[in-house]
N, C-alpha and C. Protein backbone atom coordinates (compact mmCIF):
# COMPACT_ATOMS: atom_id res chain seq x y z
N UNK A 1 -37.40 -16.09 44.76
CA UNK A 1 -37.91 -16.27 43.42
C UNK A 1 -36.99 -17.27 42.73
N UNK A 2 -37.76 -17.94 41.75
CA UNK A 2 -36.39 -18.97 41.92
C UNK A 2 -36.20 -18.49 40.21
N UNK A 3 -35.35 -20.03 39.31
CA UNK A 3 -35.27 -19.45 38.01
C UNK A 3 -36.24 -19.19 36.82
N UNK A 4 -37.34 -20.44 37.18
CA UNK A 4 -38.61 -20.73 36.48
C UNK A 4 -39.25 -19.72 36.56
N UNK A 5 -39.61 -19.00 37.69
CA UNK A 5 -40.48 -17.88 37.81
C UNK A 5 -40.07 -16.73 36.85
N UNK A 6 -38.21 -16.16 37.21
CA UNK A 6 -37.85 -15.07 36.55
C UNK A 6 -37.96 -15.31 34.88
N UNK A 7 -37.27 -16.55 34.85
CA UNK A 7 -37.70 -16.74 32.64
C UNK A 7 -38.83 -16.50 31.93
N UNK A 8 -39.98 -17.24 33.05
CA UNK A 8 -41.47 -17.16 32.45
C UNK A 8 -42.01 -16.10 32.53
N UNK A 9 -42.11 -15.31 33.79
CA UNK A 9 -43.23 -14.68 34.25
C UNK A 9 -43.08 -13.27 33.21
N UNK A 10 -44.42 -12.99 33.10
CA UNK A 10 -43.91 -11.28 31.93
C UNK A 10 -43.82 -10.29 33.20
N UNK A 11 -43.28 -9.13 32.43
CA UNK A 11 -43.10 -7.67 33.57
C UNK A 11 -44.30 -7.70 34.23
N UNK A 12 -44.70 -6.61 34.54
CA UNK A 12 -46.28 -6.05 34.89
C UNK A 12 -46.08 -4.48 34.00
N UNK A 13 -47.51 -4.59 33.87
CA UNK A 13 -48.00 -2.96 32.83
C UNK A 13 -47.76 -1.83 33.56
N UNK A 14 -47.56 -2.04 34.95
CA UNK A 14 -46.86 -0.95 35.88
C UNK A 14 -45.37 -1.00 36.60
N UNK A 15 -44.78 -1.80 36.11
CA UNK A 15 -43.70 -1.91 36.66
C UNK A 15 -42.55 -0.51 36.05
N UNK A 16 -41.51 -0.31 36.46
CA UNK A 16 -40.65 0.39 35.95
C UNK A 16 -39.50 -0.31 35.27
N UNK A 17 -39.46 0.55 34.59
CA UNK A 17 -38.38 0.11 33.26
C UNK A 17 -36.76 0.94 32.74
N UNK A 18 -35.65 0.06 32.36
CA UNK A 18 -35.14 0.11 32.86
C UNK A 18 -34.48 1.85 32.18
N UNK A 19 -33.90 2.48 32.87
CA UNK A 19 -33.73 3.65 32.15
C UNK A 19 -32.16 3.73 31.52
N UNK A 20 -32.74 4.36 30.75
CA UNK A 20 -30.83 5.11 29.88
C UNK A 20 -29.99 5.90 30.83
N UNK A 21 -29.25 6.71 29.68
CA UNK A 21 -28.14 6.95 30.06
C UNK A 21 -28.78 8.64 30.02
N UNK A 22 -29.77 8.53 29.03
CA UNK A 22 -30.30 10.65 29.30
C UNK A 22 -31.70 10.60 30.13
N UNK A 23 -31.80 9.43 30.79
CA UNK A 23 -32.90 9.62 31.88
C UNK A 23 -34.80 8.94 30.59
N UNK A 24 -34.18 8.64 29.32
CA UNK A 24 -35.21 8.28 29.13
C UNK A 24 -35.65 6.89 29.31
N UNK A 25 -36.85 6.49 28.33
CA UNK A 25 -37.23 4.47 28.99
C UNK A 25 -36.37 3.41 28.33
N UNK A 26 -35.97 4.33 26.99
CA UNK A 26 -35.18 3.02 25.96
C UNK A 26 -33.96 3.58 25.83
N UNK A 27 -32.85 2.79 25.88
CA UNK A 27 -31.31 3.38 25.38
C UNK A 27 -31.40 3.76 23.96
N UNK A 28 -30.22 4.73 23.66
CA UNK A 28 -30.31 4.82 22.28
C UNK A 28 -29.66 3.63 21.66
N UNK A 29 -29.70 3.75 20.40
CA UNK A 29 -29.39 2.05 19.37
C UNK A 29 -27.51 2.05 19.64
N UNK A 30 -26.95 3.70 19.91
CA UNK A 30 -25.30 3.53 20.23
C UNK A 30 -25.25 3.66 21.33
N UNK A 31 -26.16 3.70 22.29
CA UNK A 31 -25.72 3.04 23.75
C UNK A 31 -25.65 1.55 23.64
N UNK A 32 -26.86 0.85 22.93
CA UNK A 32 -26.87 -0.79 23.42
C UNK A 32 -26.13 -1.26 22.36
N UNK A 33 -25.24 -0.42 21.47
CA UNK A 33 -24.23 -1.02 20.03
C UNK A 33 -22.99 -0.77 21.46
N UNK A 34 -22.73 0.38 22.12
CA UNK A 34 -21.45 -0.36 23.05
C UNK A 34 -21.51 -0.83 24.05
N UNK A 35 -23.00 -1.33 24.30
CA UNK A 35 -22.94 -2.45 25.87
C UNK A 35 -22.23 -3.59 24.82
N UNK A 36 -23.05 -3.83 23.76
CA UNK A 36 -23.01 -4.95 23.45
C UNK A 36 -21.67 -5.07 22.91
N UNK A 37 -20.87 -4.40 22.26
CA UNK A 37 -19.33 -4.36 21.99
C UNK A 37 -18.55 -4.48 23.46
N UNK A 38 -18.76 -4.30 24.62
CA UNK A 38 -18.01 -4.35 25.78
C UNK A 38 -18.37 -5.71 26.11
N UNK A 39 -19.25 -6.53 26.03
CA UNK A 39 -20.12 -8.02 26.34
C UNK A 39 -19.01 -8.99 25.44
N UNK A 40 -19.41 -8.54 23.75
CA UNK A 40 -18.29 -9.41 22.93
C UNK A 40 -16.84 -9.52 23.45
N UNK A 41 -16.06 -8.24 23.71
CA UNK A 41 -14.75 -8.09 23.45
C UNK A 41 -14.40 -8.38 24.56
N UNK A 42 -15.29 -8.76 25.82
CA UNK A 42 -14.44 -8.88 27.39
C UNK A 42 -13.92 -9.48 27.50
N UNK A 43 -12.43 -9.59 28.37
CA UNK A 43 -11.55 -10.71 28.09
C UNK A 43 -11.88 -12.23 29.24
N UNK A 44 -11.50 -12.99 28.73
CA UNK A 44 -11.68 -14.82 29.11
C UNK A 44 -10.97 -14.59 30.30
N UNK A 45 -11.73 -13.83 31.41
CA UNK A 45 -11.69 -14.41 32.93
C UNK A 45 -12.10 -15.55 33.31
N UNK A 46 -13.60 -15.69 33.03
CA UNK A 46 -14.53 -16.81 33.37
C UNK A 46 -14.47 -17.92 32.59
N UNK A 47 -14.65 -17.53 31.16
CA UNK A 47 -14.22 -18.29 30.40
C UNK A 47 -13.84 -17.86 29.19
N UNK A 48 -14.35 -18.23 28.11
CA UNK A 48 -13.99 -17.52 26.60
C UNK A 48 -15.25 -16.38 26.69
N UNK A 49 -14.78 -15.54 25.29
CA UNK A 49 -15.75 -14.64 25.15
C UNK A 49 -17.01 -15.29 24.65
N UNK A 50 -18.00 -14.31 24.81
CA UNK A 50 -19.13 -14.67 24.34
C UNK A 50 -19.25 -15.05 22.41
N UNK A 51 -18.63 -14.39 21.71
CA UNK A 51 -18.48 -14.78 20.44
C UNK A 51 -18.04 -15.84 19.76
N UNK A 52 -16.99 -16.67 21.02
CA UNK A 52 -17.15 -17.82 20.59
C UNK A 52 -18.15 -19.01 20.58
N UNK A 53 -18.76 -18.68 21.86
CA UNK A 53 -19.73 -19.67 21.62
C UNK A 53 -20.52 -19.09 20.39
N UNK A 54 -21.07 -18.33 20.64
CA UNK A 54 -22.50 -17.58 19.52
C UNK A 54 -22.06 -17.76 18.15
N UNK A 55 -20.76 -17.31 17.65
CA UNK A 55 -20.57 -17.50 16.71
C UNK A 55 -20.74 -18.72 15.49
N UNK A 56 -20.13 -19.86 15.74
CA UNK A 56 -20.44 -21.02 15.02
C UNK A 56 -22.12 -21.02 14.54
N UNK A 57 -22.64 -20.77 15.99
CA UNK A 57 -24.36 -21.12 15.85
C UNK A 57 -24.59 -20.30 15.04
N UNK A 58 -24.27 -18.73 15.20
CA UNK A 58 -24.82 -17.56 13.83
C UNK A 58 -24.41 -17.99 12.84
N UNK A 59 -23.23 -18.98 12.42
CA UNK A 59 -22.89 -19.61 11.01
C UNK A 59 -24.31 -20.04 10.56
N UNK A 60 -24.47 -21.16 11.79
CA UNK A 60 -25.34 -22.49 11.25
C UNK A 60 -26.53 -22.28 10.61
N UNK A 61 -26.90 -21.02 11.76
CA UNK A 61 -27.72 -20.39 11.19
C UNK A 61 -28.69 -19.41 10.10
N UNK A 62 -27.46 -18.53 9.59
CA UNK A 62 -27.49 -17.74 8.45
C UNK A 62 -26.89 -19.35 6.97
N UNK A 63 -26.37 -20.30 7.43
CA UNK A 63 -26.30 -21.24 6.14
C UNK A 63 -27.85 -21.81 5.91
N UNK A 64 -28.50 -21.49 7.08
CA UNK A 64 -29.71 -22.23 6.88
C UNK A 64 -30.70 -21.15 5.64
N UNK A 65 -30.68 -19.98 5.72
CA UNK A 65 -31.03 -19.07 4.91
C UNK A 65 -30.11 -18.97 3.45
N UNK A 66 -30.98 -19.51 2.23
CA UNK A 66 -30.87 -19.67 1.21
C UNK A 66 -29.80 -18.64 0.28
N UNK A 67 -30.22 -17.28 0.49
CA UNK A 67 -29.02 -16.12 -0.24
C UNK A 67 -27.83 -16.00 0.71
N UNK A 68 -28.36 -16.16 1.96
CA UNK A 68 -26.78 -16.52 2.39
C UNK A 68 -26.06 -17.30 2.86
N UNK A 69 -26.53 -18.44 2.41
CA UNK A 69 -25.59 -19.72 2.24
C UNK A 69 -24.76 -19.92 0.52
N UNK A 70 -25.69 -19.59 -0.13
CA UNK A 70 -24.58 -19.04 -1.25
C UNK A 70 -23.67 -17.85 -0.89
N UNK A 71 -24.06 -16.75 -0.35
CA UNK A 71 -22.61 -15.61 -0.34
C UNK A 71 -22.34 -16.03 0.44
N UNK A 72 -22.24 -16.83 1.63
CA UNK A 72 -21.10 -17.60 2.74
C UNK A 72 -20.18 -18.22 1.77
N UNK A 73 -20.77 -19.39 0.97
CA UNK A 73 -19.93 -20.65 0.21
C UNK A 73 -19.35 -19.97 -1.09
N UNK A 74 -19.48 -18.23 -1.69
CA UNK A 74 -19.30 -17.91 -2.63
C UNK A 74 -17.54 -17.12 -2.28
N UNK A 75 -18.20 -16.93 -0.63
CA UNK A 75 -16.91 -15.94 -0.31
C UNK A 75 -15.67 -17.22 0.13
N UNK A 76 -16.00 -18.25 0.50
CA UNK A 76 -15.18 -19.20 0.99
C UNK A 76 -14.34 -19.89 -0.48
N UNK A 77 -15.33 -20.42 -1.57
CA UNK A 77 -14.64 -20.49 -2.53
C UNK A 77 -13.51 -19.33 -2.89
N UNK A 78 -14.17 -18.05 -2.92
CA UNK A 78 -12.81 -16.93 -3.54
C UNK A 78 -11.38 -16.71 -2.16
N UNK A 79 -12.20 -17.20 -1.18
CA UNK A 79 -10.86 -17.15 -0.32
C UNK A 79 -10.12 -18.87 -0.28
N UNK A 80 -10.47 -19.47 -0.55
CA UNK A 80 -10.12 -20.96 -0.91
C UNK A 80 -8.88 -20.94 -2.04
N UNK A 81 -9.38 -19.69 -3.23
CA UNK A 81 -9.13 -19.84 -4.70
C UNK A 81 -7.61 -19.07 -4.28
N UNK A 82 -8.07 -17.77 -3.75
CA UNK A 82 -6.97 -16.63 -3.27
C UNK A 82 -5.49 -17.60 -2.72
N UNK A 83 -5.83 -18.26 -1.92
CA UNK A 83 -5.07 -19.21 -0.99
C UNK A 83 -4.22 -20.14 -2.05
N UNK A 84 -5.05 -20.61 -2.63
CA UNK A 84 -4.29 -22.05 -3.44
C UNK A 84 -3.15 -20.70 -4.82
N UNK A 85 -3.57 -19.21 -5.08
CA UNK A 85 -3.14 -19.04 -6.04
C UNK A 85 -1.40 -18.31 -5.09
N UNK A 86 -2.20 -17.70 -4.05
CA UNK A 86 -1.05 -17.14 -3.21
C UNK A 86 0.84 -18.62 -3.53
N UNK A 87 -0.06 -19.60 -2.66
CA UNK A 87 1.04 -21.27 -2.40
C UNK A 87 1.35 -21.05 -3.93
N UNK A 88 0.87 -21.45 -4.74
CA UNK A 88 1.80 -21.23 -6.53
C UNK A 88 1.94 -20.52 -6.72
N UNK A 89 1.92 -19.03 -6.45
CA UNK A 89 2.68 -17.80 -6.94
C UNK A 89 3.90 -17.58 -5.98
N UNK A 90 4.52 -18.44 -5.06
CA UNK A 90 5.18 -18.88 -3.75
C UNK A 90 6.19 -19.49 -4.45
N UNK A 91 6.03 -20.87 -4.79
CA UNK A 91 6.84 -21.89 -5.47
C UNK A 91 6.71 -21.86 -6.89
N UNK A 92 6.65 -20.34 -7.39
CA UNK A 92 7.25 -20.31 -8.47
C UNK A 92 8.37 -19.35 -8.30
N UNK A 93 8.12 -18.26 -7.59
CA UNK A 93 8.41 -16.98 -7.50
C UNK A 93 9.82 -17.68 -6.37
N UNK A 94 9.82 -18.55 -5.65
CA UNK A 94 11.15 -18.56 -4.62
C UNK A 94 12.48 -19.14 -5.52
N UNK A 95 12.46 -19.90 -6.49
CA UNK A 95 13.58 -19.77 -7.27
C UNK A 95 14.68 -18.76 -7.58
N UNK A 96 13.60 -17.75 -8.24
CA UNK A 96 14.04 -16.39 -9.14
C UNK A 96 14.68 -15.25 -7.85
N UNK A 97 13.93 -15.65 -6.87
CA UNK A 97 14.10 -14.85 -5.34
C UNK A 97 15.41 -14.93 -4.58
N UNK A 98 15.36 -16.47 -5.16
CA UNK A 98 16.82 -17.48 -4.27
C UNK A 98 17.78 -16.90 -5.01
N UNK A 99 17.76 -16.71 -6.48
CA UNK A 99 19.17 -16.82 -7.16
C UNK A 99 19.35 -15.24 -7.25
N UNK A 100 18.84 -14.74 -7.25
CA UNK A 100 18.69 -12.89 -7.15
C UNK A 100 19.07 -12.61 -5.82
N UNK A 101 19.02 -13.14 -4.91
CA UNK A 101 19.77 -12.79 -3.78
C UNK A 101 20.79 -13.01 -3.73
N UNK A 102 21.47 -14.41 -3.94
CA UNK A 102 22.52 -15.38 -3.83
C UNK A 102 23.65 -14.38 -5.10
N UNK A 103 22.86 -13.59 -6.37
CA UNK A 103 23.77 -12.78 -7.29
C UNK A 103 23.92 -11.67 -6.31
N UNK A 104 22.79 -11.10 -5.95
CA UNK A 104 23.84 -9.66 -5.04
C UNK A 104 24.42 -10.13 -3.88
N UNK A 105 24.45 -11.02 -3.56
CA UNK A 105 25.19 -11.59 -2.01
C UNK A 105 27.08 -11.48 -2.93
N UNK A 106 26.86 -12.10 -3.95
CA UNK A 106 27.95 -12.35 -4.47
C UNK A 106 29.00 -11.12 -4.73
N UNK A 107 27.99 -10.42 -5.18
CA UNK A 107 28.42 -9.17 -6.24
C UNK A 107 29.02 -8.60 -4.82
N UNK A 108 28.20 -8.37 -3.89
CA UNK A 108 28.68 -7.62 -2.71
C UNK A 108 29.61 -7.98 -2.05
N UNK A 109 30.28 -9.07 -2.26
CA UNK A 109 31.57 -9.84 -1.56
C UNK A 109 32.62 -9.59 -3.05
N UNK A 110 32.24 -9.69 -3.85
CA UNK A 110 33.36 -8.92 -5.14
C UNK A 110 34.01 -7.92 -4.72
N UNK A 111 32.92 -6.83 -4.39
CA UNK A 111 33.27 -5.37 -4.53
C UNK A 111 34.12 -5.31 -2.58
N UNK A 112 33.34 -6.19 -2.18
CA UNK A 112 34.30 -6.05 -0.65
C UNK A 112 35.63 -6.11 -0.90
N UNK A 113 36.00 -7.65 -1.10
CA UNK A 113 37.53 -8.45 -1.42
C UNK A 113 38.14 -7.07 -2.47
N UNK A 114 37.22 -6.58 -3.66
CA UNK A 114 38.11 -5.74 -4.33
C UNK A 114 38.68 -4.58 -3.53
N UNK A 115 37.58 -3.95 -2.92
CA UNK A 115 38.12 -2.52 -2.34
C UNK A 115 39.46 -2.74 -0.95
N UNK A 116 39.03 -4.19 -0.21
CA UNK A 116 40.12 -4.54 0.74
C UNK A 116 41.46 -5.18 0.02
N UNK A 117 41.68 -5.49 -1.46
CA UNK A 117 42.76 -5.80 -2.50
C UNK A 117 43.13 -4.23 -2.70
N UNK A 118 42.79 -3.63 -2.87
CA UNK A 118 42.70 -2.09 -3.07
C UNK A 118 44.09 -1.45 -2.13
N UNK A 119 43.18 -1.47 -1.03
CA UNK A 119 43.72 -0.86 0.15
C UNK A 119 44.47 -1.69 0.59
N UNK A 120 44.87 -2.78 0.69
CA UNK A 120 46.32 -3.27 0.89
C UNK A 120 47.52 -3.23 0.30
N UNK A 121 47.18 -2.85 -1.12
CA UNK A 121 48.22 -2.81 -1.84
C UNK A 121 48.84 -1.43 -2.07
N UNK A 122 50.60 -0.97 -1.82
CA UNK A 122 50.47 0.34 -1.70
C UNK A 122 50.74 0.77 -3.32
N UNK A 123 50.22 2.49 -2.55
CA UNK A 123 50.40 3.05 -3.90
C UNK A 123 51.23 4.05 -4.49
N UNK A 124 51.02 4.10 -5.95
CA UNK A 124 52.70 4.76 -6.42
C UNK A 124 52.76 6.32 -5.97
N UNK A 125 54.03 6.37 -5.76
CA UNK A 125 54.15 8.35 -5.83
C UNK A 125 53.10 9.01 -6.31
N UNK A 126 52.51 10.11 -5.69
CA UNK A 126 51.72 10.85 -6.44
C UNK A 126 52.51 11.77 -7.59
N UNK A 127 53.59 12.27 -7.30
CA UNK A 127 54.43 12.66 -8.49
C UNK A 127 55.43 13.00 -8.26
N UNK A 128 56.22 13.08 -9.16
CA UNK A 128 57.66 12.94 -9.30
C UNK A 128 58.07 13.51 -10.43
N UNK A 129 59.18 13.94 -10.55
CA UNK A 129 60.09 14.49 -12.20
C UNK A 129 61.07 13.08 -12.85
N UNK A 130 60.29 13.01 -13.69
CA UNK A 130 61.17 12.34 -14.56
C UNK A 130 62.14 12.58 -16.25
N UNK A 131 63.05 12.83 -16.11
CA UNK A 131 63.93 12.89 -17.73
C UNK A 131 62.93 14.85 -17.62
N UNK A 132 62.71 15.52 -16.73
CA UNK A 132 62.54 16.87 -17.22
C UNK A 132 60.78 16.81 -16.75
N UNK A 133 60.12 15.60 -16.99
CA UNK A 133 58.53 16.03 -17.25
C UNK A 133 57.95 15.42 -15.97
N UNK A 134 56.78 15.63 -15.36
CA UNK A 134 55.94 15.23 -14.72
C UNK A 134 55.86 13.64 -15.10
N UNK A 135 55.99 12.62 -14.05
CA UNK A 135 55.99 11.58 -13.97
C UNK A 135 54.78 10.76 -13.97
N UNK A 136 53.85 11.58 -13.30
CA UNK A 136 51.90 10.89 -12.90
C UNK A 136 51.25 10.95 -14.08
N UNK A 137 50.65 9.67 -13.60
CA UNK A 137 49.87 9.14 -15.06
C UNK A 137 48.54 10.32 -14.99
N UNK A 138 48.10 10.81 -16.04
CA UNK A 138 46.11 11.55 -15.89
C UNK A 138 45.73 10.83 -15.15
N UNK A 139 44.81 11.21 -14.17
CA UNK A 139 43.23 10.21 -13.27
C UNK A 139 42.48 9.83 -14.61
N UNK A 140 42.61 8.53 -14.20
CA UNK A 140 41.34 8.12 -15.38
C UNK A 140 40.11 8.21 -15.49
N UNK A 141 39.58 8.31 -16.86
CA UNK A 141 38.22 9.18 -16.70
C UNK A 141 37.14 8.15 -15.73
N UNK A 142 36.04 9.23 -15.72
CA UNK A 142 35.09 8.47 -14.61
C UNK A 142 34.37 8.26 -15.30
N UNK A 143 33.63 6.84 -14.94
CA UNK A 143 32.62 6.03 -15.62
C UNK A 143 31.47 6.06 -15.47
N UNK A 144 30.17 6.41 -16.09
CA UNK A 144 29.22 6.28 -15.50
C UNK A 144 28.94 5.17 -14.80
N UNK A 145 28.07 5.44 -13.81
CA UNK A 145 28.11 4.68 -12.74
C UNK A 145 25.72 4.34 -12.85
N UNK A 146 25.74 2.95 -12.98
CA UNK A 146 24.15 2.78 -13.08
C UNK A 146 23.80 3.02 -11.75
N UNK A 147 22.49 3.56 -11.56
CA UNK A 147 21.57 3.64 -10.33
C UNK A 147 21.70 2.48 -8.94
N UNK A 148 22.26 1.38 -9.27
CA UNK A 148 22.41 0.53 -8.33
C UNK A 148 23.92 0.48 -7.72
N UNK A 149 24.60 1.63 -8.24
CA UNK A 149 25.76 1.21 -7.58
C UNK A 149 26.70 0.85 -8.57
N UNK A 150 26.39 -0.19 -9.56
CA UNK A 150 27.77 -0.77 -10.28
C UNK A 150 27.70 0.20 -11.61
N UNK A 151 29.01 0.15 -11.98
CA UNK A 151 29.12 0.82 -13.55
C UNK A 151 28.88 0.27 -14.67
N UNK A 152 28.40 0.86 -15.46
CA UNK A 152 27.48 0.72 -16.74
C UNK A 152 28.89 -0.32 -17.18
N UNK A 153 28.58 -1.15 -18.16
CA UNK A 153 29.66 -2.03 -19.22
C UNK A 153 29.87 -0.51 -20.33
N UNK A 154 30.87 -0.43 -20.76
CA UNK A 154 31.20 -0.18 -22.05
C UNK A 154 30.58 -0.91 -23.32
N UNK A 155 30.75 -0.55 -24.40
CA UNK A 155 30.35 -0.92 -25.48
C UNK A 155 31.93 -2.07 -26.02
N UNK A 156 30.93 -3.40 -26.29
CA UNK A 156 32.20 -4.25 -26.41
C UNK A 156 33.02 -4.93 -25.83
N UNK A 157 32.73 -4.60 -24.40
CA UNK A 157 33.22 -5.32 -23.46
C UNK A 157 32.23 -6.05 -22.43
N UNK A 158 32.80 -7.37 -22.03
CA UNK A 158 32.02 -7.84 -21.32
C UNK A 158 31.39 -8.02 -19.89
N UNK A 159 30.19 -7.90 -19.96
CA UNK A 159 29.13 -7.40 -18.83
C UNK A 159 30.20 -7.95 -17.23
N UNK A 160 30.71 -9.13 -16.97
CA UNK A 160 31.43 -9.18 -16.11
C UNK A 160 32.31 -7.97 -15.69
């Protein structure tokens, strides 16, 4: 039989047909929804998947239909728009990003160098008698300390 014959020729009114998966004549609509999901998704042995070719053409095609060649070109504009607002909310926003890092990069090499100035330097007697009295200074009071780690400024003094 060659190819001409199989494309053209129709079934016959007695022939058999092809059966499902519960023994009846037609698959159900979620049997031939996962032939046809196993057809799309197979991977590019032979060649690419089938969706690439088909695809473009189902573009060309649904642009050719009037309501949805507007919601094609309606959704492409808002993802066009999305895009261009993303790039300027980018190069505005990397400044403020740059120098906000570059301040806690800083701050965090302060508090390093301080605590290793700290600990190198030794420290006085914990106590001693002097002239009759206790020699050690009070622990000085504790400061509140803000949520990020550093301590609140005092009133009057400066934020450094």
């Amino acid at each position: 039989m060659s190819t001409r014959q199989t494309i053209h020729s129709l079934p016959r009114p007695g022939a058999p047909r092809s059966v499902g998966v519960r023994g009846r004549g037609r698959p159900t609509a979620v049997e031939t929804l996962h032939e046809t999901a196993s057809l799309i998704g197979a991977p590019p042995i032979y060649g690419p998947p089938i969706i690439f070719v088909l695809g473009p053409w189902l573009l060309l095609v649904l642009l050719l239909i009037p309501p949805a060649a507007f919601l094609i070109t309606l959704v492409l504009v808002v993802a066009a728009a999305a895009g261009v607002l993303v790039a300027v909310s980018a190069l505005v926003a990397s400044p403020y990003l740059l120098v906000r890092h570059m301040l806690a990069r800083h701050a965090a090499r302060r508090r390093r160098v301080a605590s290793e100035h700290r600990a190198a330097r030794p420290r006085p007697a914990a106590s001693g008698v002097s002239r009759g009295r206790l020699a050690s200074s009070p622990a000085p009071a504790a400061r509140p300390v803000h949520r990020l780690g550093e301590p609140v400024p005092r009133l009057g003094s400066p934020l450094r």
